[in-house]
Protein backbone atom coordinates (compact mmCIF):
# COMPACT_ATOMS: atom_id res chain seq x y z
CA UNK A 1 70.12 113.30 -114.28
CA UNK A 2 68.10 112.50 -111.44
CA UNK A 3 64.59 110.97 -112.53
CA UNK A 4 62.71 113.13 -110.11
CA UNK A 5 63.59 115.94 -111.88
CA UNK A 6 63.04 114.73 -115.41
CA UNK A 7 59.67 114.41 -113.85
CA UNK A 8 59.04 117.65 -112.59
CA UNK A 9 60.15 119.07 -116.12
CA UNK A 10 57.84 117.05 -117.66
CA UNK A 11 55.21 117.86 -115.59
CA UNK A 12 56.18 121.42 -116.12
CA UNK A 13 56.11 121.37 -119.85
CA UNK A 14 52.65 120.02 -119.76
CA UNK A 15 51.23 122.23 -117.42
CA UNK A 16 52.62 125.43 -119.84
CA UNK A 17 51.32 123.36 -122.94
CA UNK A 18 47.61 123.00 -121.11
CA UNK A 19 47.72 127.43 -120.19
CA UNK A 20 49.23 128.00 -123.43
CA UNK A 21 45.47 125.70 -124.70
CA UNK A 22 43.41 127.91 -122.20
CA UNK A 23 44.41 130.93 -123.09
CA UNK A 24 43.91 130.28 -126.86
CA UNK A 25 40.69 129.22 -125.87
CA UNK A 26 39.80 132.53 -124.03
CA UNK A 27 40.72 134.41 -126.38
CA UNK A 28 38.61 132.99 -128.84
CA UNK A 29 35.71 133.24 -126.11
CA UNK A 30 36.01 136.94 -125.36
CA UNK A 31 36.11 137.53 -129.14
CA UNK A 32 32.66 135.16 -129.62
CA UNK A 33 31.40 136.83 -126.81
CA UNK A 34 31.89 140.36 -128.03
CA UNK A 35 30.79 139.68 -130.85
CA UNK A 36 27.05 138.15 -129.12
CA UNK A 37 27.13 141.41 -127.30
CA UNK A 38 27.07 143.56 -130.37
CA UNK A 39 26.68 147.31 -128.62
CA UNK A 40 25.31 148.38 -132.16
CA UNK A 41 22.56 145.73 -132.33
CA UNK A 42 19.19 146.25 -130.50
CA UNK A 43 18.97 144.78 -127.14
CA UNK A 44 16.17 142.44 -128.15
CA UNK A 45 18.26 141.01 -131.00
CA UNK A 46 20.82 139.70 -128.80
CA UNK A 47 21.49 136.06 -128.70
CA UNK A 48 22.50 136.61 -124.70
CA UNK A 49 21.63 132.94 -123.98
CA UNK A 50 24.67 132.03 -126.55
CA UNK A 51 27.07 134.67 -124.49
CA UNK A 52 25.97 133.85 -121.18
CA UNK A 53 27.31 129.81 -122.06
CA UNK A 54 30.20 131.25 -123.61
CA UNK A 55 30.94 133.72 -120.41
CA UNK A 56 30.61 130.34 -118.16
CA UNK A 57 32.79 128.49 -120.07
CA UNK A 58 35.62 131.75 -119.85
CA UNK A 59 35.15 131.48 -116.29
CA UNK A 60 36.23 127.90 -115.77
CA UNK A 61 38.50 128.69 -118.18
CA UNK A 62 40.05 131.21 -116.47
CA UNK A 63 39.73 129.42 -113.05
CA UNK A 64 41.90 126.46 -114.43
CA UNK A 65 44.18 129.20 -115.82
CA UNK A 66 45.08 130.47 -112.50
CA UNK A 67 45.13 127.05 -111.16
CA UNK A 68 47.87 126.05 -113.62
CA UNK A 69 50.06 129.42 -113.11
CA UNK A 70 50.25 128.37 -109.47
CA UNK A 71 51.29 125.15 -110.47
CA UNK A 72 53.77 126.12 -112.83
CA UNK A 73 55.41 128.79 -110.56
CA UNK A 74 55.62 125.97 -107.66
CA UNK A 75 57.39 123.55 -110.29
CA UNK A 76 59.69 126.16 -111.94
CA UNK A 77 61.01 126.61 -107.74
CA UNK A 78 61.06 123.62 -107.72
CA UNK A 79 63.68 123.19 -110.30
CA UNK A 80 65.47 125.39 -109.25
């Protein structure tokens, strides 16, 4: 098989591994983040410092998630 495209698989697989990462993470951010943003607790207990670190974080997050997508639909043309 031609090295090049043992390459580009393995550069594929590792880009899905590092989304498959992300979106774990962001999942566990919008549920921390919910959570911070309680609608049934009183505005003034809200620890909205704590959700607006965790909403920047989803945000590169997410950023890096598209990022990778694009990458991973160029590589899977790519291959074929």
């Amino acid at each position: 098989m031609n090295p090049e495209r043992l390459q580009l698989k393995g550069m594929l697989a590792e880009s899905k591994k590092s989304y498959r990462t992300l979106d774990t993470e962001a999942s566990g951010l919008v549920i921390l983040i919910r959570s911070l943003l309680n609608p049934y607790e009183e505005i003034s207990n809200l620890d909205t410092e704590k959700a607006l670190v965790s909403l920047k974080r989803l945000n590169v997050v997410q950023t890096e998630m598209k990022a990778l997508s694009v990458k991973i639909k160029n590589l899977e043309s790519e291959l074929e």
